[in-house]
N, C-alpha and C. Protein backbone atom coordinates (compact mmCIF):
# COMPACT_ATOMS: atom_id res chain seq x y z
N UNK A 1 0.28 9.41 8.97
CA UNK A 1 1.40 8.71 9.53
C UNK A 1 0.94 7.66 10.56
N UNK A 2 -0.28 8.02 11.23
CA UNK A 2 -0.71 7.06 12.05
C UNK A 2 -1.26 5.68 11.80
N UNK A 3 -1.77 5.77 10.62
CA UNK A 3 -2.93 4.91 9.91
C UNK A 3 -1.35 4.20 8.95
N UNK A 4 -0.50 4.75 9.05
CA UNK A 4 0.86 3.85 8.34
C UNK A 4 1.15 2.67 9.32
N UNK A 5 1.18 3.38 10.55
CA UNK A 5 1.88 2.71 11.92
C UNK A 5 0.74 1.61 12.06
N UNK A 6 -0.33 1.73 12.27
CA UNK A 6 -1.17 0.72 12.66
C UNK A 6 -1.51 -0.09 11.20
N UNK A 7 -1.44 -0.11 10.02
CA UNK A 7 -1.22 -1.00 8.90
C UNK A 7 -0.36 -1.41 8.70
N UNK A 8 1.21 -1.19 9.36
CA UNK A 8 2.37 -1.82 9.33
C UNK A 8 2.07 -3.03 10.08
N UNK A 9 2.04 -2.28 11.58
CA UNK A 9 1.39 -3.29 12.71
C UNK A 9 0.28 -4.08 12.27
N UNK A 10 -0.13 -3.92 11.39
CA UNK A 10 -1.48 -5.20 11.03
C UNK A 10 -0.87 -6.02 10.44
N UNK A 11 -0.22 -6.10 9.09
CA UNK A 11 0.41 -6.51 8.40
C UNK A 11 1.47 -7.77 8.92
N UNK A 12 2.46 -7.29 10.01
CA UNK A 12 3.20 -7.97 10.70
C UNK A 12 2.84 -9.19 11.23
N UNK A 13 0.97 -8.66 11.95
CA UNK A 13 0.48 -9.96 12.94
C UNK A 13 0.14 -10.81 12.17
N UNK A 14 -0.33 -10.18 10.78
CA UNK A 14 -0.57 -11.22 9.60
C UNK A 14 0.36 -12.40 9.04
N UNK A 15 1.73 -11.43 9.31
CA UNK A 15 3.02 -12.59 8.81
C UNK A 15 3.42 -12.18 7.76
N UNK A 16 3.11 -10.65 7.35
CA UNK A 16 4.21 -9.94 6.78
C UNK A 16 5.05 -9.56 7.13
N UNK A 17 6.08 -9.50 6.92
CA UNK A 17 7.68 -8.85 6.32
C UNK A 17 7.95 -7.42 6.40
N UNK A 18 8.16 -6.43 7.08
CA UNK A 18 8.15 -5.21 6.69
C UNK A 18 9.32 -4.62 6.30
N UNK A 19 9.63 -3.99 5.05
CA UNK A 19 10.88 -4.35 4.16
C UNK A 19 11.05 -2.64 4.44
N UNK A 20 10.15 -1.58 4.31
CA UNK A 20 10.44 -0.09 3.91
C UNK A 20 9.11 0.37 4.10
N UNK A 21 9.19 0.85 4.93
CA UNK A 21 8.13 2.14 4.81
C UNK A 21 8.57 4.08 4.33
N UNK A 22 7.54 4.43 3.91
CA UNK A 22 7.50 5.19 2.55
C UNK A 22 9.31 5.70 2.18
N UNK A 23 8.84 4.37 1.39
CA UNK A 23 9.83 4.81 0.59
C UNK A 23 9.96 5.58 -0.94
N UNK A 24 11.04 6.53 -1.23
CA UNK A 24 10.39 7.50 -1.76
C UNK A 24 11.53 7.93 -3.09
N UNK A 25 10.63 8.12 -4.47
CA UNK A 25 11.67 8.04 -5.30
C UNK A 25 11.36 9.67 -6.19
N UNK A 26 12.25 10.07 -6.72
CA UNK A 26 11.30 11.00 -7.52
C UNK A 26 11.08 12.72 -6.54
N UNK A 27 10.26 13.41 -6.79
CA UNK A 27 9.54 14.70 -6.59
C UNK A 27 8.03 13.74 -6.05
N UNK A 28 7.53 13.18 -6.65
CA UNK A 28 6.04 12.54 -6.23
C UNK A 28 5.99 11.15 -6.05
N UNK A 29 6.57 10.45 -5.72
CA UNK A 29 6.85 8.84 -5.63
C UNK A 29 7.09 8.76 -4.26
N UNK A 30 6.19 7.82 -3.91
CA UNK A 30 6.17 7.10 -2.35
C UNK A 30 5.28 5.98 -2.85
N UNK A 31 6.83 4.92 -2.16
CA UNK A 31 5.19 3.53 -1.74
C UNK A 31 4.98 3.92 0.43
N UNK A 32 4.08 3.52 0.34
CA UNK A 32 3.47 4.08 1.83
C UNK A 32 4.10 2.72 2.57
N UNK A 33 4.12 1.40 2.19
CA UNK A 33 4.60 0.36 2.73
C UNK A 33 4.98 -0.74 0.93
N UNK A 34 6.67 -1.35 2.23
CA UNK A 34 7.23 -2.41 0.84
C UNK A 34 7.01 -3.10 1.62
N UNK A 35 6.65 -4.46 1.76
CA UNK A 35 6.70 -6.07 2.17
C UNK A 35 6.77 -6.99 1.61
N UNK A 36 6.94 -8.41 2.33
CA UNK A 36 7.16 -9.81 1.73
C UNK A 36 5.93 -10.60 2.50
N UNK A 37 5.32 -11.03 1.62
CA UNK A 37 4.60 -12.25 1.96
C UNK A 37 5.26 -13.38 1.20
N UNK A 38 5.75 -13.90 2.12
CA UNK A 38 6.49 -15.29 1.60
C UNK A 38 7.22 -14.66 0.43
N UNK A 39 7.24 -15.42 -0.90
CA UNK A 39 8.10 -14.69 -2.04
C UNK A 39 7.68 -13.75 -2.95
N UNK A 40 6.35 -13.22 -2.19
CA UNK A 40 5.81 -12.37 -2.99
C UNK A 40 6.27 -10.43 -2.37
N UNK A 41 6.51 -9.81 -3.33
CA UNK A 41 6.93 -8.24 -3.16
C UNK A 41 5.64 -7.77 -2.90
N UNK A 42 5.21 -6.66 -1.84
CA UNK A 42 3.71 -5.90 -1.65
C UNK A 42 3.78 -5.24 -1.24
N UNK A 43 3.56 -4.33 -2.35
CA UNK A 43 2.84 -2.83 -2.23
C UNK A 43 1.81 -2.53 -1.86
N UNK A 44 1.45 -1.69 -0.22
CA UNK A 44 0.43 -1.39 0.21
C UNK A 44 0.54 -0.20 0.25
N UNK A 45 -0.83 0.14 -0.55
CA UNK A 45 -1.05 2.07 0.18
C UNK A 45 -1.86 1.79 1.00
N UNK A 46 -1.77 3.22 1.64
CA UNK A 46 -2.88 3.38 3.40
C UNK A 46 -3.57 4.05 3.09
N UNK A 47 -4.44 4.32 3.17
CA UNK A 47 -5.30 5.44 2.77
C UNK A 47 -6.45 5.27 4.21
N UNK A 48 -7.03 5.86 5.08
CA UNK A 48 -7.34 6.50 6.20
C UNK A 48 -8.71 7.48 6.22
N UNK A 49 -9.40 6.98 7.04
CA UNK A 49 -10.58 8.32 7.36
C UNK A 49 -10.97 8.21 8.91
N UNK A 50 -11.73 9.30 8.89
CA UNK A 50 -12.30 9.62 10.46
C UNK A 50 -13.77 9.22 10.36
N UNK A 51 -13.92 9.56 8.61
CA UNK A 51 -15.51 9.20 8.14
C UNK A 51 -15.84 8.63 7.50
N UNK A 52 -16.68 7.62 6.84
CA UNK A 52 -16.59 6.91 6.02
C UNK A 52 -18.12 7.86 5.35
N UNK A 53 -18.70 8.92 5.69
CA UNK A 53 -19.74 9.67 4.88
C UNK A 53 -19.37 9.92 3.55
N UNK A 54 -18.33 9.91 2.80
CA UNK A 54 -18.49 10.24 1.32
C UNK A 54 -17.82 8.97 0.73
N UNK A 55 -17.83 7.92 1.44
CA UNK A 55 -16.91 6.89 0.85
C UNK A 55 -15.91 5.93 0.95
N UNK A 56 -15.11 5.25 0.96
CA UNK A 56 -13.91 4.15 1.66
C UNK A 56 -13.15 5.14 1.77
N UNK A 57 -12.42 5.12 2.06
CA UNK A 57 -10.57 5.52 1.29
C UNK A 57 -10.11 5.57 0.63
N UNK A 58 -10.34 4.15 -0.14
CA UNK A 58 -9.54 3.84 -1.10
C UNK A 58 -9.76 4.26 -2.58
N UNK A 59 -10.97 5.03 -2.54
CA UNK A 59 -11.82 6.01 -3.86
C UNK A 59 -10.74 6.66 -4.17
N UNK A 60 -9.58 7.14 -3.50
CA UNK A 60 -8.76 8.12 -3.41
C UNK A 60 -7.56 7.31 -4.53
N UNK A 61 -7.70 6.23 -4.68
CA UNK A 61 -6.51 5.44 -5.46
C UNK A 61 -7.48 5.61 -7.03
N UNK A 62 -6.82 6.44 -7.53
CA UNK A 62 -7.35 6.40 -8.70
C UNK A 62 -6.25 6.54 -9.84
N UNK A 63 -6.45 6.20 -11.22
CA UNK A 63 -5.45 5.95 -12.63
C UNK A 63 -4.19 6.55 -11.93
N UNK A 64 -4.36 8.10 -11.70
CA UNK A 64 -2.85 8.53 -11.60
C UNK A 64 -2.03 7.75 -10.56
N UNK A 65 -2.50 7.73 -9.13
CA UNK A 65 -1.64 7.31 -8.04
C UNK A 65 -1.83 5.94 -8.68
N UNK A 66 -3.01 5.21 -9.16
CA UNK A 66 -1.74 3.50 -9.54
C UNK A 66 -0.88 3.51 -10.14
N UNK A 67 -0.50 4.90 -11.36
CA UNK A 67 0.52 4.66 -11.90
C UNK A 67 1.86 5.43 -11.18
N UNK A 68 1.54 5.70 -10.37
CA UNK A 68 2.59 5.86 -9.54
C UNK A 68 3.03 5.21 -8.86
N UNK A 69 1.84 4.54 -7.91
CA UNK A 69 2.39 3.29 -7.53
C UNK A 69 3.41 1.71 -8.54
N UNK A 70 2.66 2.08 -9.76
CA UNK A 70 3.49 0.75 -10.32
C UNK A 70 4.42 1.54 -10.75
N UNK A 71 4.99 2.65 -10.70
CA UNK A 71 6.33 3.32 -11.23
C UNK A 71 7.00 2.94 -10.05
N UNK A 72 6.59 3.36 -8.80
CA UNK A 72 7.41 2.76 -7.45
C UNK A 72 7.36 1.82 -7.77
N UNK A 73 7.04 0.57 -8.08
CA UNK A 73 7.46 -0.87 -7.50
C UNK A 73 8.26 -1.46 -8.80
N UNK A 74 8.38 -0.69 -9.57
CA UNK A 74 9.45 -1.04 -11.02
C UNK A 74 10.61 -0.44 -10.38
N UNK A 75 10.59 0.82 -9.69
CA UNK A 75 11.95 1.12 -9.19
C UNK A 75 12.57 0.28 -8.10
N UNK A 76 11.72 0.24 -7.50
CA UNK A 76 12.04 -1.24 -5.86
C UNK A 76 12.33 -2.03 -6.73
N UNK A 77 11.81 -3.02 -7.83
CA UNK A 77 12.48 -4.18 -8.49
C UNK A 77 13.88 -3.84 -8.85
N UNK A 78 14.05 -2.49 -9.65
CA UNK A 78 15.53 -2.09 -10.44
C UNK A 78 16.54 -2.16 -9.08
N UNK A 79 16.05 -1.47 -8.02
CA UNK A 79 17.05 -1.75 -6.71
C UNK A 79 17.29 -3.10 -6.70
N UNK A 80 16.62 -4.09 -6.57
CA UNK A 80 16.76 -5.54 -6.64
C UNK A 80 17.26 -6.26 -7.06
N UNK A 81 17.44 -5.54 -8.50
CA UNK A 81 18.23 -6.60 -9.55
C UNK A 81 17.41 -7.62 -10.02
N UNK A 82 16.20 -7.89 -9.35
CA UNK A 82 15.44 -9.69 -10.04
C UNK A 82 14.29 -9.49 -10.08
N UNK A 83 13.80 -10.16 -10.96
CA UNK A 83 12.33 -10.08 -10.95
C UNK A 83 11.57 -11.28 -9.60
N UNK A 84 10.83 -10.93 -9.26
CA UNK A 84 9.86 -11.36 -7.88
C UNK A 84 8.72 -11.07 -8.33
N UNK A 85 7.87 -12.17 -7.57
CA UNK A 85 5.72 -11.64 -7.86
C UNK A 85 5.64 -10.19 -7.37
N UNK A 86 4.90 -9.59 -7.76
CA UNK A 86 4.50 -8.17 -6.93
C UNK A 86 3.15 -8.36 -6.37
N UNK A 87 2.76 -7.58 -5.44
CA UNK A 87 1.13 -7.52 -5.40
C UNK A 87 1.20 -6.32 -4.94
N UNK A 88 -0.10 -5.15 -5.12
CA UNK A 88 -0.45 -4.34 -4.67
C UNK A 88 -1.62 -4.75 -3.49
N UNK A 89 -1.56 -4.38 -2.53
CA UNK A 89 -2.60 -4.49 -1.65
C UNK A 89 -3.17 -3.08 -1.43
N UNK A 90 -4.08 -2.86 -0.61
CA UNK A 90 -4.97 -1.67 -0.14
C UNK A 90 -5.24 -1.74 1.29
N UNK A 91 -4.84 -0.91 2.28
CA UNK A 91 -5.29 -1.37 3.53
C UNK A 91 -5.93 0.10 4.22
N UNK A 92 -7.41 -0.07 4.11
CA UNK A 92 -8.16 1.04 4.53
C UNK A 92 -8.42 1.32 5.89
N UNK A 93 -7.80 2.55 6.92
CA UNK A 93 -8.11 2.53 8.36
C UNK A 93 -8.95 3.52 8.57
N UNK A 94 -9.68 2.90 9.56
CA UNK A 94 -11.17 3.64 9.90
C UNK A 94 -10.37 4.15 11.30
N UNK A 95 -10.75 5.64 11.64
CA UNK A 95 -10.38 6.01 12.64
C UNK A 95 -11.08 7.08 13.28
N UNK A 96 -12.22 6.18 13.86
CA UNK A 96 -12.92 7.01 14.90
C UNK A 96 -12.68 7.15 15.92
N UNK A 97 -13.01 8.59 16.36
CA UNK A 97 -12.60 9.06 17.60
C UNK A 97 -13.06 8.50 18.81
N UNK A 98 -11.76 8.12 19.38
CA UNK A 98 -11.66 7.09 20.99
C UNK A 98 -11.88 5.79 20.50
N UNK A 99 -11.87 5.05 19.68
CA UNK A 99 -11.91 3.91 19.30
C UNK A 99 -11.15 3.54 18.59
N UNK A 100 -11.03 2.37 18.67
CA UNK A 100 -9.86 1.30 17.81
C UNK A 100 -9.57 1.14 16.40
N UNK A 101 -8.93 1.72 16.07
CA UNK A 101 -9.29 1.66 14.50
C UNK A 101 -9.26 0.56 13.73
N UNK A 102 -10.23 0.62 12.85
CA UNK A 102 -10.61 -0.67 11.94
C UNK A 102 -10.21 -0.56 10.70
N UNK A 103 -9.65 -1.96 10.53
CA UNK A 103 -8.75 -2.14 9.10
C UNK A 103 -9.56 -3.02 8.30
N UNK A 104 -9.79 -2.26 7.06
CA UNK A 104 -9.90 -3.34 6.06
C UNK A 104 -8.74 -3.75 4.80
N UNK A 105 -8.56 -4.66 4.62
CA UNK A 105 -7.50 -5.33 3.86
C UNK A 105 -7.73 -5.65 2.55
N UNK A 106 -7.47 -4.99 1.22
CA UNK A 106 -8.03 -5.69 -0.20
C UNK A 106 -7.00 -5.94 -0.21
N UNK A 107 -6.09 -7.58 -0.69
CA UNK A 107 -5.32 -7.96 -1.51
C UNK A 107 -5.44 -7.64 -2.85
N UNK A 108 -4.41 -8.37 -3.84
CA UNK A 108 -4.60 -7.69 -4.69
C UNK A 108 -5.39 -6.97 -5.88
N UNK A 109 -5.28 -5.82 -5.00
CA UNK A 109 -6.41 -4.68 -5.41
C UNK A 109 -6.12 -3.96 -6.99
N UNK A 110 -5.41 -4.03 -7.39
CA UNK A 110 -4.87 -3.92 -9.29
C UNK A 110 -3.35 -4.87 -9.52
N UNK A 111 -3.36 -4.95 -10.91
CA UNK A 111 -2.23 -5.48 -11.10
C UNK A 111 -0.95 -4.85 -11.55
N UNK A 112 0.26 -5.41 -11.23
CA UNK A 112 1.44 -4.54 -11.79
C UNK A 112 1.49 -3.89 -12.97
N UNK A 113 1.12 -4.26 -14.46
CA UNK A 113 0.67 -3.92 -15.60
C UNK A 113 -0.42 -3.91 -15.90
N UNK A 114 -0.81 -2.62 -16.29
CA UNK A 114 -2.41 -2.43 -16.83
C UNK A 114 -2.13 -1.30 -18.10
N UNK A 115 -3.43 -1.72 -19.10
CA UNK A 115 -3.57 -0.75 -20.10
C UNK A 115 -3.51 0.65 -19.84
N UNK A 116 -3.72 0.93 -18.48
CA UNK A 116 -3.75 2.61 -18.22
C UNK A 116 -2.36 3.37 -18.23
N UNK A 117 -1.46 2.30 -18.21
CA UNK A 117 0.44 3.05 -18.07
C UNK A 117 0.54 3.47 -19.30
């Protein structure tokens, strides 16, 4: 929840939009953050460590959760009524103890449709 709060807050200084945070559809459906960059729709997951010893974070986004994620952002569109760009982003927070946590930012990190759905 913390590593949400401070990737919201990143996001913002960037000149994103913050439209919904986790919003949630389903038994297993959450997007972790909805936003607007300009006219584009973005889906960011957070994904978070204390350690980076076995790896990013974002190792953790694998086939299943993207297709969960692009099941969330087909449902955010159906709320919408219109089609809009989507992007998935990735925003990885490093959070070591007594220090500032460090964000890294992949734009778009997969696309809305892929052979794996």
């Amino acid at each position: 929840m913390y590593a949400e709060l401070v990737a919201a807050s990143y996001l913002r200084a960037h000149g994103l939009r913050i439209l919904r945070r986790n919003f949630r559809w389903g038994r297993r459906g959450e997007l972790d953050i909805v936003a607007r960059d300009g006219d584009v729709l973005v889906i960011c997951e957070v994904k978070s460590t204390i350690s980076p010893q076995y790896g990013t974070p974002s190792r953790a986004i694998n086939h299943s959760k993207r297709r969960l994620l692009r099941i969330g952002a087909r449902n955010w569109l159906s709320l919408l009524g219109r089609r809009v760009p989507v992007r998935f982003d990735v925003i990885e927070v490093y959070l070591a103890p007594a220090a500032i946590p460090r964000i890294e930012w992949q734009q778009n990190a997969f696309p809305l449709f892929a052979r794996e759905d």
